[in-house]
C-alpha atoms as a PDB file:
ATOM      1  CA  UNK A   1     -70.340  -1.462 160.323  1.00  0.00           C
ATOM      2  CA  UNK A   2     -67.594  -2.450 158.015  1.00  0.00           C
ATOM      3  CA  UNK A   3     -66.981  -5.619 159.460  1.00  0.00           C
ATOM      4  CA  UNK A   4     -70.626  -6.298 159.158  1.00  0.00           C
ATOM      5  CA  UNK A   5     -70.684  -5.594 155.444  1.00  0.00           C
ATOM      6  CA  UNK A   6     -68.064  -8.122 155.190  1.00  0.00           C
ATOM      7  CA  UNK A   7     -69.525 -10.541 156.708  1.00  0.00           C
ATOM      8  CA  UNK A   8     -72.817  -9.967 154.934  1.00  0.00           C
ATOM      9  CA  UNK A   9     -70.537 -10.870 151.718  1.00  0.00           C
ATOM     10  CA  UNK A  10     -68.972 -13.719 153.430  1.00  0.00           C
ATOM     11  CA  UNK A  11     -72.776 -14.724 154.310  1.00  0.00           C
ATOM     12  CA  UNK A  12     -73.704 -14.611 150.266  1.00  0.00           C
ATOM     13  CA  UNK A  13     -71.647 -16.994 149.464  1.00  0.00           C
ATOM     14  CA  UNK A  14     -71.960 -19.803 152.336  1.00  0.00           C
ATOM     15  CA  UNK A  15     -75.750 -19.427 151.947  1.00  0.00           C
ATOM     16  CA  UNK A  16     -76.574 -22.219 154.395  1.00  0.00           C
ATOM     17  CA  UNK A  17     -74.330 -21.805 157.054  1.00  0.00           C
ATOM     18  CA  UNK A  18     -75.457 -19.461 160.050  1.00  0.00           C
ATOM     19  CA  UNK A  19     -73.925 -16.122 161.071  1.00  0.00           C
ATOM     20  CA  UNK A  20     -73.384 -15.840 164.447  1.00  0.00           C
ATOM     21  CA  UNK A  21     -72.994 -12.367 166.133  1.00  0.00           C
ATOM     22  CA  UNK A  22     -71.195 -11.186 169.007  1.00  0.00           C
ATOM     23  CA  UNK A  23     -70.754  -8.923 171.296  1.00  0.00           C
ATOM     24  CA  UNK A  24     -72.445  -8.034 174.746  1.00  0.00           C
ATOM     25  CA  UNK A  25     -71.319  -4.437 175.760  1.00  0.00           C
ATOM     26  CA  UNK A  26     -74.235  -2.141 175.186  1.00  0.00           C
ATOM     27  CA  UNK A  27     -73.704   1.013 173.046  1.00  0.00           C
ATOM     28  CA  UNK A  28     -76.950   3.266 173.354  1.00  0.00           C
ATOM     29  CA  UNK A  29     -78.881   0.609 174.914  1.00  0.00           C
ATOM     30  CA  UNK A  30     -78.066  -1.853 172.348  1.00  0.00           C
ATOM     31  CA  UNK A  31     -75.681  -4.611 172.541  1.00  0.00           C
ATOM     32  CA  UNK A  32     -73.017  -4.959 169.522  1.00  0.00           C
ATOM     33  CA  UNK A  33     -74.990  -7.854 168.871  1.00  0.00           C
ATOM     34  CA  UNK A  34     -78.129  -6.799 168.498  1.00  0.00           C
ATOM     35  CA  UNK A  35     -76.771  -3.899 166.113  1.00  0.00           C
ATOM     36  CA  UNK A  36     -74.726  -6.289 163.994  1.00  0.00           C
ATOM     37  CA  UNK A  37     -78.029  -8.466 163.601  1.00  0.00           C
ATOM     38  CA  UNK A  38     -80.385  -5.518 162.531  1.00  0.00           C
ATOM     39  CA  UNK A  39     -77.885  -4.377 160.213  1.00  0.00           C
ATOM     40  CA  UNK A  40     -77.756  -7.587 158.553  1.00  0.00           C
ATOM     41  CA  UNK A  41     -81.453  -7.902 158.058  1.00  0.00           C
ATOM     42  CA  UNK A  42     -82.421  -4.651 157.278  1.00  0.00           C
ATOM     43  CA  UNK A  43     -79.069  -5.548 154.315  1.00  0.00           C
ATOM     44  CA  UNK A  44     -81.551  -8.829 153.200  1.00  0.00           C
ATOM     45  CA  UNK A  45     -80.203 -11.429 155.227  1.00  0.00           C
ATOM     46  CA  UNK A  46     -82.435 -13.887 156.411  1.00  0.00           C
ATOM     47  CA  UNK A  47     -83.335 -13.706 160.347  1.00  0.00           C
ATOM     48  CA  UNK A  48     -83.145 -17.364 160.544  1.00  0.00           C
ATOM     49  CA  UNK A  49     -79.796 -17.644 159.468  1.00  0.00           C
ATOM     50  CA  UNK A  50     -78.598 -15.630 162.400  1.00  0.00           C
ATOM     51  CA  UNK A  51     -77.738 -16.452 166.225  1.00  0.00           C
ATOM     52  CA  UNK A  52     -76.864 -13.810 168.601  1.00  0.00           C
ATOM     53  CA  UNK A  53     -74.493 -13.995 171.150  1.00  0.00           C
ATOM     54  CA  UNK A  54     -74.825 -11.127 173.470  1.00  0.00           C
ATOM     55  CA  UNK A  55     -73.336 -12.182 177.356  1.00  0.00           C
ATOM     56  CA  UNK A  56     -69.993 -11.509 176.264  1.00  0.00           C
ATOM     57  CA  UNK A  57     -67.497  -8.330 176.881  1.00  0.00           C
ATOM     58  CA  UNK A  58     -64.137  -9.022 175.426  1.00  0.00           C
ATOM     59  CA  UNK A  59     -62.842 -11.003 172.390  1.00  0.00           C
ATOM     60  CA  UNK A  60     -62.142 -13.816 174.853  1.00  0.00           C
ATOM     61  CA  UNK A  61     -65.928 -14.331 176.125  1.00  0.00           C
ATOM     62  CA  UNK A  62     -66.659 -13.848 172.329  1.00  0.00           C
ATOM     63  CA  UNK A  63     -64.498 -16.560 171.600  1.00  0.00           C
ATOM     64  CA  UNK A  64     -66.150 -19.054 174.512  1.00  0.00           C
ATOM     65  CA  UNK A  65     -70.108 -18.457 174.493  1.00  0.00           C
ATOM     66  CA  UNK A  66     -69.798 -18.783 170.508  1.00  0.00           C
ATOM     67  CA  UNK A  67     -67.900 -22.311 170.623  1.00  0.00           C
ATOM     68  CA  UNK A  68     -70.603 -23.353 172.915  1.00  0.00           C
ATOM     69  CA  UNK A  69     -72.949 -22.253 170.644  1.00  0.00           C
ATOM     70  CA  UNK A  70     -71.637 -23.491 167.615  1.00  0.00           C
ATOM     71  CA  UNK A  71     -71.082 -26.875 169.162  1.00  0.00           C
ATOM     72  CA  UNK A  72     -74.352 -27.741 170.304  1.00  0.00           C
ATOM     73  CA  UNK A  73     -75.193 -27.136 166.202  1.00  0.00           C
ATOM     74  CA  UNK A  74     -72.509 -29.888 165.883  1.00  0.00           C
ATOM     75  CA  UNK A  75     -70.209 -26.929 164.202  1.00  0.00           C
ATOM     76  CA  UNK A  76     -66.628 -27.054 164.545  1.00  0.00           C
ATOM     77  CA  UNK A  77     -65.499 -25.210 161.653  1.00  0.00           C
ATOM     78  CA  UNK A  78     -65.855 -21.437 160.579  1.00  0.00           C
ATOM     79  CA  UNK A  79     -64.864 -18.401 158.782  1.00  0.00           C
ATOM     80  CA  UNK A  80     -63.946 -15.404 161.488  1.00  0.00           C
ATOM     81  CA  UNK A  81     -64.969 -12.204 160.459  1.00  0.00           C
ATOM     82  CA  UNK A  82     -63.115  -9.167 162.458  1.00  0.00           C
ATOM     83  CA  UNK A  83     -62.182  -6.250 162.182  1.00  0.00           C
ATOM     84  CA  UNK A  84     -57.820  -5.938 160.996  1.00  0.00           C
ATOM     85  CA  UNK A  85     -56.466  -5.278 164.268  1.00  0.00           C
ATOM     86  CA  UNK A  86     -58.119  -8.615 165.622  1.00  0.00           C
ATOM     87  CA  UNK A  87     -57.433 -11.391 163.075  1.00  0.00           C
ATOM     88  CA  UNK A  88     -54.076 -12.724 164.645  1.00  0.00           C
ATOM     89  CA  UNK A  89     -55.654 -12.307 167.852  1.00  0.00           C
ATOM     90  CA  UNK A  90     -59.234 -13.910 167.414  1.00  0.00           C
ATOM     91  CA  UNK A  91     -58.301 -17.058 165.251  1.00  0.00           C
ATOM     92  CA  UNK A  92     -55.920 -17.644 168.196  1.00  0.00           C
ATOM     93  CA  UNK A  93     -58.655 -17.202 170.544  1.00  0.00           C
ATOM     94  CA  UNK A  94     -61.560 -19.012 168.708  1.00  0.00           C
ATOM     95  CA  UNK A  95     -58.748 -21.974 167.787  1.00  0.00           C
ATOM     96  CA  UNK A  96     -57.988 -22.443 171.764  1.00  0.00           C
ATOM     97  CA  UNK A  97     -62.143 -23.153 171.957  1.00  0.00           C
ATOM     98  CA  UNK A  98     -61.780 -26.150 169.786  1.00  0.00           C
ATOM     99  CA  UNK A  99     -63.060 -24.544 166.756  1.00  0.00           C
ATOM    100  CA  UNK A 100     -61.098 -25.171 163.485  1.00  0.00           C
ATOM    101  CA  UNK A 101     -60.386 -21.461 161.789  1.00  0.00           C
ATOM    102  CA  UNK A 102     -60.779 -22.164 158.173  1.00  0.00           C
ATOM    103  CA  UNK A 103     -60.722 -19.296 156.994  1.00  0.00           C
ATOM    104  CA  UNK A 104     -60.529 -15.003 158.609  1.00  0.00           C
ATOM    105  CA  UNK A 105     -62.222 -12.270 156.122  1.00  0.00           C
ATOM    106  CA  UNK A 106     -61.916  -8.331 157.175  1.00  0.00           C
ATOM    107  CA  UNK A 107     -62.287  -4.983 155.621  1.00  0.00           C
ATOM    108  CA  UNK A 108     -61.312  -3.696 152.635  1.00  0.00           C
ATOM    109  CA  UNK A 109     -57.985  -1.945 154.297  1.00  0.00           C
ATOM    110  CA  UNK A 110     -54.868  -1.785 154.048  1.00  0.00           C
ATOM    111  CA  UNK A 111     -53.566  -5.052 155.739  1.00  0.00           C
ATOM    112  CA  UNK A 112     -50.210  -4.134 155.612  1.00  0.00           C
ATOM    113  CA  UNK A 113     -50.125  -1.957 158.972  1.00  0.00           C
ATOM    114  CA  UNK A 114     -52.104  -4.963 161.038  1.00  0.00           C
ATOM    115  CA  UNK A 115     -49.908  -7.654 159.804  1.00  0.00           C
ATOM    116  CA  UNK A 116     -46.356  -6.812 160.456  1.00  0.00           C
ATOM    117  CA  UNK A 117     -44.446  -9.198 162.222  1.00  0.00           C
ATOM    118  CA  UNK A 118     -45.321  -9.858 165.783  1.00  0.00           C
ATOM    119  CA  UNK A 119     -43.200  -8.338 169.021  1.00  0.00           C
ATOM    120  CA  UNK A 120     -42.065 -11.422 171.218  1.00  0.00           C
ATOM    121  CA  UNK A 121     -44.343  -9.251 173.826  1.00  0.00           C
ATOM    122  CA  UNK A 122     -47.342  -9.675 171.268  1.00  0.00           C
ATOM    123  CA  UNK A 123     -46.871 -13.072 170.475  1.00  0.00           C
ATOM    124  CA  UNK A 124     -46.915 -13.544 174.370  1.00  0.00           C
ATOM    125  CA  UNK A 125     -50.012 -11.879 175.239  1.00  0.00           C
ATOM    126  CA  UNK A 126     -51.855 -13.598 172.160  1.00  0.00           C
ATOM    127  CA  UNK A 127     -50.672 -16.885 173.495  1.00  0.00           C
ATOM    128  CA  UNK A 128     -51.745 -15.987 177.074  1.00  0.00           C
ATOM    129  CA  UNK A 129     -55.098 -14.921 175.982  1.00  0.00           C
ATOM    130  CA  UNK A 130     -55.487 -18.291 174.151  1.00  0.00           C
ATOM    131  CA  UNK A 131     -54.503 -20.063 177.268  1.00  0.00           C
ATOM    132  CA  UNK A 132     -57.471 -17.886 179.089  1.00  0.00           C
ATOM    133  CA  UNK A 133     -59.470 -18.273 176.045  1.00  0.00           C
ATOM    134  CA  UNK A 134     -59.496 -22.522 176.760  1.00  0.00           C
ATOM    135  CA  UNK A 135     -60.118 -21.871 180.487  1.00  0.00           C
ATOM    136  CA  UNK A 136     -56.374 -22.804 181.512  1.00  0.00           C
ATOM    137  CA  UNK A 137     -54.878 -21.875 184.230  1.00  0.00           C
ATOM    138  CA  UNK A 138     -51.692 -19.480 182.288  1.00  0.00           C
ATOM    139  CA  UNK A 139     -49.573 -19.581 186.027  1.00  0.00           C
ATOM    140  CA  UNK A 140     -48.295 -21.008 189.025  1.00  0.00           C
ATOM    141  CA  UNK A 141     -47.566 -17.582 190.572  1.00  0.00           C
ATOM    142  CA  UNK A 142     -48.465 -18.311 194.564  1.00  0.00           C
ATOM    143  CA  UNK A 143     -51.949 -17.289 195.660  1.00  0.00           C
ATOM    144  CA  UNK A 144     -53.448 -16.478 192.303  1.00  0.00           C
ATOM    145  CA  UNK A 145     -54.850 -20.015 191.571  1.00  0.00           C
ATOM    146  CA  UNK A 146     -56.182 -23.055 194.108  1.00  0.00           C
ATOM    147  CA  UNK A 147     -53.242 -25.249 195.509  1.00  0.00           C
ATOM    148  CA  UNK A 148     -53.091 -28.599 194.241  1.00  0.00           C
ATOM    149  CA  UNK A 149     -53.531 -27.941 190.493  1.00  0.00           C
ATOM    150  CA  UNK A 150     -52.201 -30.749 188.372  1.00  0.00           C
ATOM    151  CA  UNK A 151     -49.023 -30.461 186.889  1.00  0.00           C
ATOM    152  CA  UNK A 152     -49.774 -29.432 183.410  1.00  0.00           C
ATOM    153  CA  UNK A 153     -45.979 -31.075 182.394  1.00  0.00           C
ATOM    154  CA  UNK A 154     -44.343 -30.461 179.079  1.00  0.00           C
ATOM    155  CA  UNK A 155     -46.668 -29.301 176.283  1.00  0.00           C
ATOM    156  CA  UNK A 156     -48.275 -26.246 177.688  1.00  0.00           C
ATOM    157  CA  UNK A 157     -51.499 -24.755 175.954  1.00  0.00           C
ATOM    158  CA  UNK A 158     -48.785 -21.574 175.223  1.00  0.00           C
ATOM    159  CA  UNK A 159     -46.226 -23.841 173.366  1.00  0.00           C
ATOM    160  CA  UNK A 160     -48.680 -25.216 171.444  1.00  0.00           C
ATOM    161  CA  UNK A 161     -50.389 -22.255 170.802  1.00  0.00           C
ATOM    162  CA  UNK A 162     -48.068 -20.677 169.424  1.00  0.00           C
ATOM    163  CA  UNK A 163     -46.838 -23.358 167.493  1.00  0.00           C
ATOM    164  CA  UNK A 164     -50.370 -23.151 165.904  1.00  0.00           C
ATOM    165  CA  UNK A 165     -50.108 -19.591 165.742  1.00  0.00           C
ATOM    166  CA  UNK A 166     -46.672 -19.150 164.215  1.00  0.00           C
ATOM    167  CA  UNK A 167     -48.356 -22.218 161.052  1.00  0.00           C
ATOM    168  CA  UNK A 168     -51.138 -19.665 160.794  1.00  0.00           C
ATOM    169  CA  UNK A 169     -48.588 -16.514 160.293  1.00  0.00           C
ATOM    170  CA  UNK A 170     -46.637 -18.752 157.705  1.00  0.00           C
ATOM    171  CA  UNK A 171     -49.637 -19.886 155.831  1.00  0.00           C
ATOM    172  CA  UNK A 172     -51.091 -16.514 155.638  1.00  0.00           C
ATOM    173  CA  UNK A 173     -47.982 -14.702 154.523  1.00  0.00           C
ATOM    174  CA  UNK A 174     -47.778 -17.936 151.315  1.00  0.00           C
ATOM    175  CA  UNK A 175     -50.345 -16.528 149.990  1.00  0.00           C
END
């Protein structure tokens, strides 16, 4: 529950914005969700302040059904709480929704060990799960997609993404 603990501290100090928790894969008969949420009221945060998300099963579903939800609040920007090993990854992912990722708060860890430089194999499977993240189609490999799909031309969701991603990296490590 360290993740929830910092987003419970994250939570005291944006005390009108809501907390949204995710996670759809049941653990004991209880979704992530669901856990996250009890934790964070039996902890003294207010019920009403928190939406559950509980349909999804990887960090990419997490990613969609919580931009959907946000947006119907008229929300498009937010803090992403996570655990170390997904920060890179999940402000890639939530960023591909539409959702502006103004800001990514963990554990109290050692950061060092998540945050080395990325593998060009890294960089290309967060880029690739950013393209599935936005619901576009990452290939043109014969029989794996309909015929007839539009030519996406230059400027390809990965490109960009990774521009995005690589201004992320450099404005993290100038701090």
């Amino acid at each position: 529950m360290n993740r929830v603990s910092a987003g419970k501290s994250q939570a005291e100090i944006t005390t009108t914005a809501p907390i949204v928790v995710t996670g759809g894969v049941p653990k004991n008969g209880i979704t992530e969700a669901a856990a996250m949420k009890a934790w964070l009221i039996d902890n003294g945060v207010d019920a009403t302040r928190i939406v559950t998300e509980d349909k999804s099963g990887s960090t990419v579903a997490n990613a969609q059904y919580t931009s959907e939800i946000l947006r119907a609040k008229g929300i498009r920007d937010i803090v992403l709480v996570t655990s170390p090993n997904h920060i890179r990854r999940g402000a890639a992912d939530f960023g591909a929704t539409g959702l502006r990722v103004v800001g990514t708060l963990t554990t109290a860890t050692d950061l060092s060990k998540y945050l080395t430089p990325l593998t060009k194999d890294q960089t290309r499977g967060i880029r690739l799960e950013a393209t599935r993240t936005a619901r576009i189609p990452a290939t043109h490999e014969p029989g794996v997609l309909p015929q007839n799909l539009p030519d996406p031309g230059p400027g390809l969701l990965a490109d960009i993404g990774g521009q995005i991603l690589e201004q992320l990296l450099d404005a993290g490590s100038s701090n």
